[in-house]
C-alpha atoms as a PDB file:
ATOM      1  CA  UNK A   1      13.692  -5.392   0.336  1.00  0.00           C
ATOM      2  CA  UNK A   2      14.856  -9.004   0.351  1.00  0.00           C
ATOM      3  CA  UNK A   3      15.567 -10.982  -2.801  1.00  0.00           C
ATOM      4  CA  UNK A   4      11.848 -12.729  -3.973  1.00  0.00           C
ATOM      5  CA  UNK A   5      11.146 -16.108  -5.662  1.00  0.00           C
ATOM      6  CA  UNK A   6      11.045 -15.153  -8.907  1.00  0.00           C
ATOM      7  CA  UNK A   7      14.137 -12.439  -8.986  1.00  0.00           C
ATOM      8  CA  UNK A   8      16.552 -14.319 -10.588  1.00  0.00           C
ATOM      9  CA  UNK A   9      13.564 -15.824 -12.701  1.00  0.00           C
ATOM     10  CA  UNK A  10      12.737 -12.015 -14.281  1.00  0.00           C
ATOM     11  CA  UNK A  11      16.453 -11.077 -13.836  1.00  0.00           C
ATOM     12  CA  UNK A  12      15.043  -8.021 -11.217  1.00  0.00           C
ATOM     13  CA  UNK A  13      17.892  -9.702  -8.551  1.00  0.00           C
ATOM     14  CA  UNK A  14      20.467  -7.196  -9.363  1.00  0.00           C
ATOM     15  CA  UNK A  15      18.824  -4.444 -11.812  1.00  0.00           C
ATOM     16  CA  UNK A  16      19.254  -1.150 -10.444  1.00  0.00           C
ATOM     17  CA  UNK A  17      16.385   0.668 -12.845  1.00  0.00           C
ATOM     18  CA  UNK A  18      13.632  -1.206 -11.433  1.00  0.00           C
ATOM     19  CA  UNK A  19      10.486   1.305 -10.064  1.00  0.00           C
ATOM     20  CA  UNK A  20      11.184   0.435  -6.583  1.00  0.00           C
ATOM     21  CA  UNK A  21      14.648   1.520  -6.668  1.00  0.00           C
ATOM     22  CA  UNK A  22      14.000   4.438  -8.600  1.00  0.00           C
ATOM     23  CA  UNK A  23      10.656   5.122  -6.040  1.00  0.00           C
ATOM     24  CA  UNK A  24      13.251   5.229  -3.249  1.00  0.00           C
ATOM     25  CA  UNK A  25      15.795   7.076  -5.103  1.00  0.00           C
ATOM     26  CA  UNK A  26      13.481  10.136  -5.282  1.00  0.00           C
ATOM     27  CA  UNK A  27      12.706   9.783  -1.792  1.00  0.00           C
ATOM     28  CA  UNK A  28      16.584  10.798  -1.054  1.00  0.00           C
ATOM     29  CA  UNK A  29      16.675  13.466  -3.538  1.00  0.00           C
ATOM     30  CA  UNK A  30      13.057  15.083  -2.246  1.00  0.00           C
ATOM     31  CA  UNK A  31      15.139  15.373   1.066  1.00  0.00           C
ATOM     32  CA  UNK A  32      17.381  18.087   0.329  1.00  0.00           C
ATOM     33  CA  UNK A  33      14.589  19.786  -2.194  1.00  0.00           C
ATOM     34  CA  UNK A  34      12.428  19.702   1.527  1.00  0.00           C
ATOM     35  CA  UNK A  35      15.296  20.666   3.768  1.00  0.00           C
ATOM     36  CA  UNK A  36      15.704  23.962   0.678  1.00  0.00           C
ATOM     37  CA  UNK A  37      11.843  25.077   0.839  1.00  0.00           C
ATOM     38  CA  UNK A  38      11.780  24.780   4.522  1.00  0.00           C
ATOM     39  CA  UNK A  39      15.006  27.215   4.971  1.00  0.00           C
ATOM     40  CA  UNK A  40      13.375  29.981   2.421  1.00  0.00           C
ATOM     41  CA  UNK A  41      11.190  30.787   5.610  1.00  0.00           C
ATOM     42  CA  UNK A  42       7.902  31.283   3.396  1.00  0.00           C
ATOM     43  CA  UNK A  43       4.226  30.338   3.468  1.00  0.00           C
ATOM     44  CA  UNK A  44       3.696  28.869   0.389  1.00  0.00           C
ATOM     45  CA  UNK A  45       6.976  27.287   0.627  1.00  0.00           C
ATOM     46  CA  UNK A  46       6.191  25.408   3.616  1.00  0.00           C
ATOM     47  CA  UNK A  47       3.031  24.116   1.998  1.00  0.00           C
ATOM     48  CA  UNK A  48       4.758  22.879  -1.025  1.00  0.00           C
ATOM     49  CA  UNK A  49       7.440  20.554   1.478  1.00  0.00           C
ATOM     50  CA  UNK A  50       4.715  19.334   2.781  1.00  0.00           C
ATOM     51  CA  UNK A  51       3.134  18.333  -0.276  1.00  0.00           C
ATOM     52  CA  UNK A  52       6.462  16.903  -1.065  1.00  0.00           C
ATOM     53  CA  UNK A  53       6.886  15.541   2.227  1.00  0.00           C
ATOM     54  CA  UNK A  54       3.523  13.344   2.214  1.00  0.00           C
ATOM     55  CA  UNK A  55       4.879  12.682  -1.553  1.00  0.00           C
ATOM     56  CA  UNK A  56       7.850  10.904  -0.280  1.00  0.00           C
ATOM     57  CA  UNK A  57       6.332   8.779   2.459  1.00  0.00           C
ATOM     58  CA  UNK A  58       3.728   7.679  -0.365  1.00  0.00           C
ATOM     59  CA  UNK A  59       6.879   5.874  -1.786  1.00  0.00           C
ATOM     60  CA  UNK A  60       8.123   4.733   1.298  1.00  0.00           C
ATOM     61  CA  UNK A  61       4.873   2.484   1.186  1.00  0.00           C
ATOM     62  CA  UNK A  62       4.575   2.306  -2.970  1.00  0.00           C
ATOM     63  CA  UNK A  63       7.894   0.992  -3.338  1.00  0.00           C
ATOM     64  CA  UNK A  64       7.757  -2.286  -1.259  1.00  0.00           C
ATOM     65  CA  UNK A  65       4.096  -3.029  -2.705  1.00  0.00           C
ATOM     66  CA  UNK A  66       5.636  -2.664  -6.176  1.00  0.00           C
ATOM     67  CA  UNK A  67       8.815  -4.835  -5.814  1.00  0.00           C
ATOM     68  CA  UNK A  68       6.291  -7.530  -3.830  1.00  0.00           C
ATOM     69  CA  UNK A  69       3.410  -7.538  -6.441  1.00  0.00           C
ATOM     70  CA  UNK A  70       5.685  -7.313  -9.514  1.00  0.00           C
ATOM     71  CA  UNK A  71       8.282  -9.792  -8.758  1.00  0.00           C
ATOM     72  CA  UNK A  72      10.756  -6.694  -8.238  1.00  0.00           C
ATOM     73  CA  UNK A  73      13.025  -7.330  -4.857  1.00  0.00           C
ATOM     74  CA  UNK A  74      16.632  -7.065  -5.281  1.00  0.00           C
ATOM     75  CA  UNK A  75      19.745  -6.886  -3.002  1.00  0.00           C
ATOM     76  CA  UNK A  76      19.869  -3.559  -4.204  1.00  0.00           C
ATOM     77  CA  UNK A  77      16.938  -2.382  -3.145  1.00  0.00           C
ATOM     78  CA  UNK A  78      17.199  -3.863   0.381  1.00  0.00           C
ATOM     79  CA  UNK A  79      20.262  -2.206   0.893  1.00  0.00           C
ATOM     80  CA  UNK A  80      18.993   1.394  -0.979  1.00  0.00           C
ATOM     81  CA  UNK A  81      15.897   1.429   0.854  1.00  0.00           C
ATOM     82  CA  UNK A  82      16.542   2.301   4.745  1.00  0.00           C
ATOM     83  CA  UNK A  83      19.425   4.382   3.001  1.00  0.00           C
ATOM     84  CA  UNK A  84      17.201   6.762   0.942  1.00  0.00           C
ATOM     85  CA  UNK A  85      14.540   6.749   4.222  1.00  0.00           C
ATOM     86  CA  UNK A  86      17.859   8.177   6.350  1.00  0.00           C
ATOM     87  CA  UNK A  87      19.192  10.994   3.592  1.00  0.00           C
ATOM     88  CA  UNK A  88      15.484  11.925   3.361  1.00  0.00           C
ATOM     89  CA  UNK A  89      14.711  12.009   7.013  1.00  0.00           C
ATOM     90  CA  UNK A  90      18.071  13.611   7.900  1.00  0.00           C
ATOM     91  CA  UNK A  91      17.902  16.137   5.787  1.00  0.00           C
ATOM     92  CA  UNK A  92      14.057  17.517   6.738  1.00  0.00           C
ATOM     93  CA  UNK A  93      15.444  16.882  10.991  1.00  0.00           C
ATOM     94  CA  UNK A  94      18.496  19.258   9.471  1.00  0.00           C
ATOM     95  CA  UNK A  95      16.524  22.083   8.255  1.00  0.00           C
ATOM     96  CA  UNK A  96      14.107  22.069  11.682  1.00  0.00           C
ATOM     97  CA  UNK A  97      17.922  21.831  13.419  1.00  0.00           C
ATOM     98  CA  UNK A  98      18.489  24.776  11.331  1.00  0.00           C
ATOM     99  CA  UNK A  99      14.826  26.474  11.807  1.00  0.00           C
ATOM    100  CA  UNK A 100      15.719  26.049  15.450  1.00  0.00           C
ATOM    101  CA  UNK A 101      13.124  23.682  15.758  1.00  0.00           C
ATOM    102  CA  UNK A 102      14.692  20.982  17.120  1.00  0.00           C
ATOM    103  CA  UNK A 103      18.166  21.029  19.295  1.00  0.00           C
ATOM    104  CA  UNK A 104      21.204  19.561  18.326  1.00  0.00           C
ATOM    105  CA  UNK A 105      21.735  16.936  20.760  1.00  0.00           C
ATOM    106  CA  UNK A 106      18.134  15.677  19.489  1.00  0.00           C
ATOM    107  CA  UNK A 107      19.592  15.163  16.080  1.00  0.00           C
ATOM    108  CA  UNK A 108      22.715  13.734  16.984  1.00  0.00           C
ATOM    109  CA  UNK A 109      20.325  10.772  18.794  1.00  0.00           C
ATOM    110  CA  UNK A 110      18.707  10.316  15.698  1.00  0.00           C
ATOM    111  CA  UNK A 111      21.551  10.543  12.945  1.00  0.00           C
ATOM    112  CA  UNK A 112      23.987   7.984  15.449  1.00  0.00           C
ATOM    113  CA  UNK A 113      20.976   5.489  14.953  1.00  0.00           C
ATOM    114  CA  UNK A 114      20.988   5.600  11.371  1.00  0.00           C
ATOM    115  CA  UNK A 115      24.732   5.944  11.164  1.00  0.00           C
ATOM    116  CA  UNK A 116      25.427   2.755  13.597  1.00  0.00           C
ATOM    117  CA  UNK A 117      23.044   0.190  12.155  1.00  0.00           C
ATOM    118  CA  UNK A 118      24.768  -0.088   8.470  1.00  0.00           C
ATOM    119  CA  UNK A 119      28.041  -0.706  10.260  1.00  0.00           C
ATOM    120  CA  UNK A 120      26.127  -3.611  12.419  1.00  0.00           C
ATOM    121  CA  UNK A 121      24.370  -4.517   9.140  1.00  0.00           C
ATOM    122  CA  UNK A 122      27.926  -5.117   7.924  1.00  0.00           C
ATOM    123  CA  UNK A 123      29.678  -6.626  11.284  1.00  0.00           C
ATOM    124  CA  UNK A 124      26.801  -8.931  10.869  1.00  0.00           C
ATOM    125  CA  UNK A 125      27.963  -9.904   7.150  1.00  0.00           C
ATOM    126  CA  UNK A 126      31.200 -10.148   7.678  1.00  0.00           C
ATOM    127  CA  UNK A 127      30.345 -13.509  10.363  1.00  0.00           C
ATOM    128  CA  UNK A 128      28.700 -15.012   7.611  1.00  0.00           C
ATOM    129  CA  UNK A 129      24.840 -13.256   8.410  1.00  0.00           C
ATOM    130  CA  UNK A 130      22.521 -11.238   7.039  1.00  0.00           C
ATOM    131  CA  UNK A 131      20.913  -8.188   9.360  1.00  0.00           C
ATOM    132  CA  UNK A 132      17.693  -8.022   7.561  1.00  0.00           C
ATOM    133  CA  UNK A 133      15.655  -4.965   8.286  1.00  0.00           C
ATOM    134  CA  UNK A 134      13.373  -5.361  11.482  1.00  0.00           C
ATOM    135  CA  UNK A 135      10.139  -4.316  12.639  1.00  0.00           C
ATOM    136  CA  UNK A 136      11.737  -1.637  15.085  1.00  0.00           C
ATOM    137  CA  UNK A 137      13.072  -0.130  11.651  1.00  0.00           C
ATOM    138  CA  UNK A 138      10.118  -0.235  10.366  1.00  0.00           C
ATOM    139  CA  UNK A 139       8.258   1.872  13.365  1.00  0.00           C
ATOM    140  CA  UNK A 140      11.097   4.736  13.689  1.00  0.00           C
ATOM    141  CA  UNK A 141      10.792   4.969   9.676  1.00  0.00           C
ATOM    142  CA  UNK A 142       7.104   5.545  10.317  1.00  0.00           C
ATOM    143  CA  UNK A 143       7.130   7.945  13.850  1.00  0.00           C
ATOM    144  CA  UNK A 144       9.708   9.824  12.043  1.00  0.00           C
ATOM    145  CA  UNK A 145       7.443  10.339   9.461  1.00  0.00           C
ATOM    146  CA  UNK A 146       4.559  11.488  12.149  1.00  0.00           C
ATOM    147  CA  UNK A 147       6.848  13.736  13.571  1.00  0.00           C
ATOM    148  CA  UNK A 148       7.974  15.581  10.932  1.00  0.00           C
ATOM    149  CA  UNK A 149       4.642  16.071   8.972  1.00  0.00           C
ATOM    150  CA  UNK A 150       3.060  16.978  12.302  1.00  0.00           C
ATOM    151  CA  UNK A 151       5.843  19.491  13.102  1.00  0.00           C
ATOM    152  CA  UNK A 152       5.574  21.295   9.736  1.00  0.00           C
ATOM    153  CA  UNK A 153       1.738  21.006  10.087  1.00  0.00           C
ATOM    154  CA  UNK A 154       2.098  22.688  13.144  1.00  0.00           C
ATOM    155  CA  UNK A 155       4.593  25.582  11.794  1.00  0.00           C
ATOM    156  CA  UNK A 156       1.568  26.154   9.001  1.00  0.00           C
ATOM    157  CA  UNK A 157      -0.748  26.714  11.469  1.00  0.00           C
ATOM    158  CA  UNK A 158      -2.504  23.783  10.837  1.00  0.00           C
ATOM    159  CA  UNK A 159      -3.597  23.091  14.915  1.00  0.00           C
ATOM    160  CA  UNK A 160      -4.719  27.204  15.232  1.00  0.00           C
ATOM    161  CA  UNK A 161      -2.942  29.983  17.138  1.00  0.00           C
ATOM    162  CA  UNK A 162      -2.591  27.793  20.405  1.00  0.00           C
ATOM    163  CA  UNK A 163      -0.741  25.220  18.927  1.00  0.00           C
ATOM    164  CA  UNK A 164       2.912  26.538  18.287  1.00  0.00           C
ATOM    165  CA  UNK A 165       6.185  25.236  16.381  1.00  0.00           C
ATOM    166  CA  UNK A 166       7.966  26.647  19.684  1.00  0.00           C
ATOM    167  CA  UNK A 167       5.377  25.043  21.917  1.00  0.00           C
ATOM    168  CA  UNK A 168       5.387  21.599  23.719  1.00  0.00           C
ATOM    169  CA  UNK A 169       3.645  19.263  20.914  1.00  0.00           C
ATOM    170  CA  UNK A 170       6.859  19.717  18.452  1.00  0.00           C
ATOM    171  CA  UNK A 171       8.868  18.367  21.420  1.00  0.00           C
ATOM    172  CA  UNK A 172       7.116  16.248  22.269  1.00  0.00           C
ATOM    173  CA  UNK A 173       6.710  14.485  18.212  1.00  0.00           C
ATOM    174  CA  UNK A 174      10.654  15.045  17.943  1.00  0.00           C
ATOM    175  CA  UNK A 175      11.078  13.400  21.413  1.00  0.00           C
ATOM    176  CA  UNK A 176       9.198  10.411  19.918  1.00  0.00           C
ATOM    177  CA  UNK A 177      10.992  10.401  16.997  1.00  0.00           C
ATOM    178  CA  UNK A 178      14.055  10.119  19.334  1.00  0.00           C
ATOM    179  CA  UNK A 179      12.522   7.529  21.402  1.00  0.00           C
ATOM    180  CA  UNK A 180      12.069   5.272  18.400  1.00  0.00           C
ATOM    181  CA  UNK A 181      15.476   5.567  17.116  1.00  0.00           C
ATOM    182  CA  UNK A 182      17.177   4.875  20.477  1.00  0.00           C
ATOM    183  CA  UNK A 183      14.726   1.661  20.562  1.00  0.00           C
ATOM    184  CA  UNK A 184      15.344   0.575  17.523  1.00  0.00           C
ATOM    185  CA  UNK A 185      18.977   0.812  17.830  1.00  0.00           C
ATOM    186  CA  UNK A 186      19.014  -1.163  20.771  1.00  0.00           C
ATOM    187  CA  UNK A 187      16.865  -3.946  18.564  1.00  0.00           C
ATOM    188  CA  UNK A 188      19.817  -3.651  15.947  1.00  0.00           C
ATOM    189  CA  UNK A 189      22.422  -4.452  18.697  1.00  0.00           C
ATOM    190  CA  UNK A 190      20.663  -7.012  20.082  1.00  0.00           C
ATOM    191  CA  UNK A 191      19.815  -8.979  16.679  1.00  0.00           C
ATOM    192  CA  UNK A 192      23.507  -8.486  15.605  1.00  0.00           C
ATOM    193  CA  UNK A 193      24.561  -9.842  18.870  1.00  0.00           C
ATOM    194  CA  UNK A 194      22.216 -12.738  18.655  1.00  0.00           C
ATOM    195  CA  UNK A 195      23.572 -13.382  15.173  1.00  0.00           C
ATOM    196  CA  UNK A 196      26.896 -13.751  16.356  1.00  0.00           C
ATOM    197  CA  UNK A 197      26.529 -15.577  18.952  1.00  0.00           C
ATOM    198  CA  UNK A 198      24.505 -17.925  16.440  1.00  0.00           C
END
């Protein structure tokens, strides 16, 4: 979220309390709460992270209409943004990692992505630009999202009997999810490069 007309007008530049800050704060904190109910191995667990999980992508969306209809984008919020969206999304790909749902090199793909671009983000600073979030982001935010809720969809037996959590659709959701992480990596690198260059 990128600083709006009117922050420094309402004094929202800065403020950390503001509801899209705290919208995106409890999106990182729902992550490990997820990545807990998911472990305990149970029905009505699973069906309560999912609630949780459709919950957090909610704000995901909420957040960014907020801080655009009320005036409320901030630095801070830019930067806490994509970093709640990673501690959430890491820490549901963790417990399928865990689950054995998902194999490791899968989620060392996916958490290189999300620990490279800050580090571009700030390689990009540091020559006097500004690595705004991009589009790419944007869609590996959202097919992460997809593949997670359809994974944990599929371990509740949401599909029927044919469709399996061991079976070919969870691989092939979690191979998307890797597919948009590797692309937008390679966006990252290329805008930071471009900047640069600039």
């Amino acid at each position: 979220m990128s600083n709006g007309p009117g922050a420094e007008r309402n004094g929202a530049t800065n403020a950390l309390a503001t509801i899209p800050n705290l919208l995106s704060l409890l999106r990182g904190l729902l992550g490990p709460v997820v990545l807990t109910l998911i472990l305990s191995e149970t029905t009505w667990a699973l069906w309560v992270a999912l609630g949780l999980m459709v919950l957090a992508e909610a704000t995901d969306y909420i957040d960014g209409e907020v801080a655009r209809r009320f005036d409320q984008e901030s630095e801070i919020g830019r930067l806490a943004d994509p970093v709640c969206d990673s501690v959430y999304h890491l820490s549901v790909f963790l417990a399928f990692l865990a689950m054995g749902w998902m194999a490791a090199w899968m989620l060392f793909i996916i958490y290189a992505r999300d620990l490279m671009v800050p580090y571009l983000r700030a390689f990009a600073r540091q020559s006097g630009h500004d690595l705004k979030v991009l589009t790419s982001g944007k869609i590996k935010t959202a097919v992460h999202a997809v593949a997670q809720l359809g994974v944990v969809s599929i371990a509740l037996g949401m599909f029927g009997p044919d469709v399996r959590v061991d079976g070919p659709a969870p691989t092939f959701l979690l191979v998307a999810a890797i597919a948009a992480s590797v692309y937008s990596l390679a966006d990252y690198v290329s805008e930071t490069g471009r900047l640069v260059r600039s």
